[in-house]
Protein backbone atom coordinates (compact mmCIF):
# COMPACT_ATOMS: atom_id res chain seq x y z
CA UNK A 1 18.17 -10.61 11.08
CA UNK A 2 17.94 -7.07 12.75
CA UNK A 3 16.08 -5.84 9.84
CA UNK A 4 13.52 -8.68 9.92
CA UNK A 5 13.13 -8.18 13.77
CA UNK A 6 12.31 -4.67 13.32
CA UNK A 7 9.99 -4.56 10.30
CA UNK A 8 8.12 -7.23 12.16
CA UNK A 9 7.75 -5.10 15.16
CA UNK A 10 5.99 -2.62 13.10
CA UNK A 11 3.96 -5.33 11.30
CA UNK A 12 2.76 -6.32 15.13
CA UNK A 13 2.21 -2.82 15.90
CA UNK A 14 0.14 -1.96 13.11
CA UNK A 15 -1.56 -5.86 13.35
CA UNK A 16 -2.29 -4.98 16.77
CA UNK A 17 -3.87 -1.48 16.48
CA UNK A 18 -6.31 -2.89 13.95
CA UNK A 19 -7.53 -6.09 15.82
CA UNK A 20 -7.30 -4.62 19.30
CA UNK A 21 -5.74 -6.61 21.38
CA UNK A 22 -1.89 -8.02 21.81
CA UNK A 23 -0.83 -10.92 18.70
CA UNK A 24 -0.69 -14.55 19.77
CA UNK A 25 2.84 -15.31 20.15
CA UNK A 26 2.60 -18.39 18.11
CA UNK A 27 1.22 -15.97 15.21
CA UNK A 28 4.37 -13.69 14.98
CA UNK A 29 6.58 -16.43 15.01
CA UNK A 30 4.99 -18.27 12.03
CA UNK A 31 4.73 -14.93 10.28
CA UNK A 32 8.55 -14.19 11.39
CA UNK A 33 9.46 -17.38 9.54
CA UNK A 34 7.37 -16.61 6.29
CA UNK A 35 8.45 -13.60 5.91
CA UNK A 36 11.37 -12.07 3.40
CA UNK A 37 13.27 -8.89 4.05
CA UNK A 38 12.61 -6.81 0.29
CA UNK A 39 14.00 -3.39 -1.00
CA UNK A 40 12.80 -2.28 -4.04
CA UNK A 41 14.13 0.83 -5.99
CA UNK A 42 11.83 3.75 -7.39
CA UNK A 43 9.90 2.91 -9.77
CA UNK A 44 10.20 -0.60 -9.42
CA UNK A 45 7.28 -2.46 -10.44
CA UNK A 46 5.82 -4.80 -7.69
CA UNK A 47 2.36 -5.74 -9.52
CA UNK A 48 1.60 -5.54 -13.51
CA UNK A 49 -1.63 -5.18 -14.72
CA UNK A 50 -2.72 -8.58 -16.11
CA UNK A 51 -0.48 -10.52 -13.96
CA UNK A 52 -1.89 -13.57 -11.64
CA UNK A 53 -0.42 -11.52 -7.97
CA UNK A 54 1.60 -14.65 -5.90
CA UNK A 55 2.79 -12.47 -3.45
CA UNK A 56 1.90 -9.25 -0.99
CA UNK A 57 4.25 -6.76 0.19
CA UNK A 58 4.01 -4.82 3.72
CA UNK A 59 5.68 -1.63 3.44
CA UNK A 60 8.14 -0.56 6.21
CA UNK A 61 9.68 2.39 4.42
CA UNK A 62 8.42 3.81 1.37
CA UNK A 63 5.69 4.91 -0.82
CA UNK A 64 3.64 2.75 -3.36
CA UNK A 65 0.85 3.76 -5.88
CA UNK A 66 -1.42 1.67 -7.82
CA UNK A 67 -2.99 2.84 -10.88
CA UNK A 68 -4.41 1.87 -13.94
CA UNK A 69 -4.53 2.64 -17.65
CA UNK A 70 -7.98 4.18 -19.06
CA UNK A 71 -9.77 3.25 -22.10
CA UNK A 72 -7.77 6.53 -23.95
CA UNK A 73 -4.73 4.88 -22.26
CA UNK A 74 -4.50 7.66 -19.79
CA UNK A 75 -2.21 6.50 -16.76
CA UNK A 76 -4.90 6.95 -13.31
CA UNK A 77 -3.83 7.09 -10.09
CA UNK A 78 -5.83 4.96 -8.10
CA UNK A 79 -4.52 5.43 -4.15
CA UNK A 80 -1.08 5.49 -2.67
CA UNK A 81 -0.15 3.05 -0.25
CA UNK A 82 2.51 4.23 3.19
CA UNK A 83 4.72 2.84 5.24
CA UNK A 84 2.90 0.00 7.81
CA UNK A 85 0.29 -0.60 5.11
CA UNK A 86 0.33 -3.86 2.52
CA UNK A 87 0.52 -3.52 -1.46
CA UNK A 88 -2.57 -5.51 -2.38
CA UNK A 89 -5.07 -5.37 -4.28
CA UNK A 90 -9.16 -6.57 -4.52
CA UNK A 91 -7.99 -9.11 -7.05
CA UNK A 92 -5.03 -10.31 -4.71
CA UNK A 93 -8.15 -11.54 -2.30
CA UNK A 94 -10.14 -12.84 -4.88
CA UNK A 95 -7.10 -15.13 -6.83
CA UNK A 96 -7.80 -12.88 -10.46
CA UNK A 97 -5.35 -11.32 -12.56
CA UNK A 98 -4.74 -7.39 -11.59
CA UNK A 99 -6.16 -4.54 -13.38
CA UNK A 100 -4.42 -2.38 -11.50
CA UNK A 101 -0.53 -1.84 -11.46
CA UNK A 102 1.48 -1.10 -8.53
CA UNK A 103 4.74 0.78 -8.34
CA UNK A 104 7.35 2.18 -6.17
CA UNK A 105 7.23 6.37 -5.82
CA UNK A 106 10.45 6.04 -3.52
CA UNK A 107 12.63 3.03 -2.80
CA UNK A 108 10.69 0.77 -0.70
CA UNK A 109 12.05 -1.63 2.40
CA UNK A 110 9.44 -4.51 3.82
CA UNK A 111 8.05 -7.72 3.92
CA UNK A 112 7.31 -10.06 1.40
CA UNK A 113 5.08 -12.64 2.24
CA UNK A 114 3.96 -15.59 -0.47
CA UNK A 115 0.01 -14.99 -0.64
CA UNK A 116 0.02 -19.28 -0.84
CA UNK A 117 1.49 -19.46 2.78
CA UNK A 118 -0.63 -16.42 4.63
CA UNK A 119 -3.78 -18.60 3.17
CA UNK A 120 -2.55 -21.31 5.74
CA UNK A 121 -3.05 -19.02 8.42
CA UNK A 122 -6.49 -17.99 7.47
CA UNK A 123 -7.90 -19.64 10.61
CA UNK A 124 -7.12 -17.13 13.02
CA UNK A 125 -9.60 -15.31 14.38
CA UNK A 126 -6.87 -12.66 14.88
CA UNK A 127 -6.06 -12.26 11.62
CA UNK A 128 -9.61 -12.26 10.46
CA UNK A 129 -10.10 -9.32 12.99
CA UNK A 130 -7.14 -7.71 11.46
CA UNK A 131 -8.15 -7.58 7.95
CA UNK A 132 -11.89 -6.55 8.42
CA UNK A 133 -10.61 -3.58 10.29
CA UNK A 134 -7.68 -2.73 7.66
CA UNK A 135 -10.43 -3.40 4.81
CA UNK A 136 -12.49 -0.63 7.14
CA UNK A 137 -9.85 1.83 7.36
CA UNK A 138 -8.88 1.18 4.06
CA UNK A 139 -12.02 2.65 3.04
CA UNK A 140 -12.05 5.62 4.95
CA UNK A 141 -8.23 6.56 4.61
CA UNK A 142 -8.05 5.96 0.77
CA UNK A 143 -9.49 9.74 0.56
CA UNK A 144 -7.15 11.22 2.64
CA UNK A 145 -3.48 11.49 2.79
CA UNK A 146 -2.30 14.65 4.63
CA UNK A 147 1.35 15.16 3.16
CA UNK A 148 1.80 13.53 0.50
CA UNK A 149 1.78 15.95 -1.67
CA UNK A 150 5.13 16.53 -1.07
CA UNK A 151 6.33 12.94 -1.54
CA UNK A 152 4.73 12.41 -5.23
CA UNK A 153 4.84 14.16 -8.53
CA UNK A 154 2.53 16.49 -9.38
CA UNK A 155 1.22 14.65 -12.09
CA UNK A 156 0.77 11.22 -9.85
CA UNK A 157 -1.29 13.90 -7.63
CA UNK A 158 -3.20 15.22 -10.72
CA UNK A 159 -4.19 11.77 -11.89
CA UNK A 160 -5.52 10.61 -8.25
CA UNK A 161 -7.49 13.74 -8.47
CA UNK A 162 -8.90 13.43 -11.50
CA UNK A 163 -7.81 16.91 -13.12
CA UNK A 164 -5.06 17.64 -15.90
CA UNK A 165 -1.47 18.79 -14.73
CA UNK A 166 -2.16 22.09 -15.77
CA UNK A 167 -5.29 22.44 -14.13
CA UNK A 168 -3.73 21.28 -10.74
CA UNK A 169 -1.02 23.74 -11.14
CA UNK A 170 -3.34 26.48 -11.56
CA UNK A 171 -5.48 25.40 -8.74
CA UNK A 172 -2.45 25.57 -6.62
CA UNK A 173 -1.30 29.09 -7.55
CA UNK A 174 -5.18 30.14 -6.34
CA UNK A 175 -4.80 28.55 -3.52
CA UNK A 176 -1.08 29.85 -2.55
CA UNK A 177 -2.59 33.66 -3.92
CA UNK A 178 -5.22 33.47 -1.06
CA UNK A 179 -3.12 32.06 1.33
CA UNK A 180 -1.30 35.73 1.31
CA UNK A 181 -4.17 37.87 1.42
C-alpha cells in the first residue's frame, strides 16, 4: 500500500504541474482505486506491434522506448519515455492496433491503469486539461532528453538519431577530440 501511496503522489504531482491547479480529491481517489502497482524487468515488453493496447502504464522508475521495425526490418527508435511520464501511444487514444512497440531499457516500477476504466473518467475537465498539456509537452520534449545518453545503448541512441552505430561512434570521438583542444 506504501508503494501505491507514493507512485500516486508523483502521478498528482506531475497531473498537477500539467493542468495547473491542485487535483479534485474525488479524482485521486478513483484513480487510487484503479490503479495497479507494476514492475517490469529490462527488456520486458509492455506493447507489441500489432497488438489491440488494453492498458497504459505511468512510469515511476524507469526508462521505456518505443520503436518500430522499417520496411528493410531495421529496428527505429522512435522516443524514450522517463520516469512521471505514461507508455502510450497515438493508437492507444484512437482504439487501433500499435505500430509501434514499447519496451523496458531498465526495470520499470508504476502504475497500470486499464485504458477501459480511465475512459469512465473522461468527463473531467481536469483530466482533459491534463492531457492537452502532456500532448503539448509531449511535442516539444520528444526532441530533447538531456542525459540519457548515459542510460541507453548506443545503438538505441543511434537508431533515435537516425545514423548507423558506427557513424555515432565516430561522431562522438569528434566531438570528445574538440572538447580537449
Amino acid at each position: 500500500m506504501a508503494m501505491l501511496t507514493e507512485y500516486m503522489d508523483l502521478l498528482q504531482r506531475v497531473f498537477e504541474q500539467f493542468a495547473g491547479r491542485k487535483m479534485p480529491t474525488q479524482l485521486r481517489t478513483q484513480l487510487t482505486q484503479l490503479a495497479r502497482v507494476r514492475h517490469y524487468e529490462k527488456d520486458a515488453v509492455l506493447l507489441s506491434m500489432g497488438e489491440m493496447p488494453v492498458e497504459i502504464f505511468f512510469i515511476c522508475k524507469g526508462l521505456c522506448r518505443s520503436f518500430y521495425l522499417d520496411k528493410e526490418g531495421n529496428d527505429v527508435t522512435r522516443f524514450f519515455i522517463l520516469e512521471g511520464d505514461f507508455c502510450f501511444t497515438e493508437i492507444q487514444i484512437l482504439a487501433e492496433k500499435s505500430e509501434l512497440c514499447i519496451e523496458t531499457l531498465e526495470p520499470c516500477d508504476g502504475l497500470m491503469f486499464q485504458l477501459k476504466d480511465l475512459e469512465l473518467l473522461c468527463h473531467s475537465d481536469f483530466l482533459k486539461d491534463v492531457y492537452i498539456q502532456a500532448l503539448m509537452q509531449n511535442i516539444r520534449y520528444k526532441q530533447r532528453y538531456p542525459g540519457l545518453e548515459k542510460r541507453i545503448k548506443q545503438s538505441h541512441l543511434a537508431s533515435y538519431l537516425g545514423v548507423l552505430p558506427s557513424s555515432l561512434s565516430r561522431i562522438r570521438r569528434t566531438l570528445h577530440g574538440h572538447e580537449n583542444d
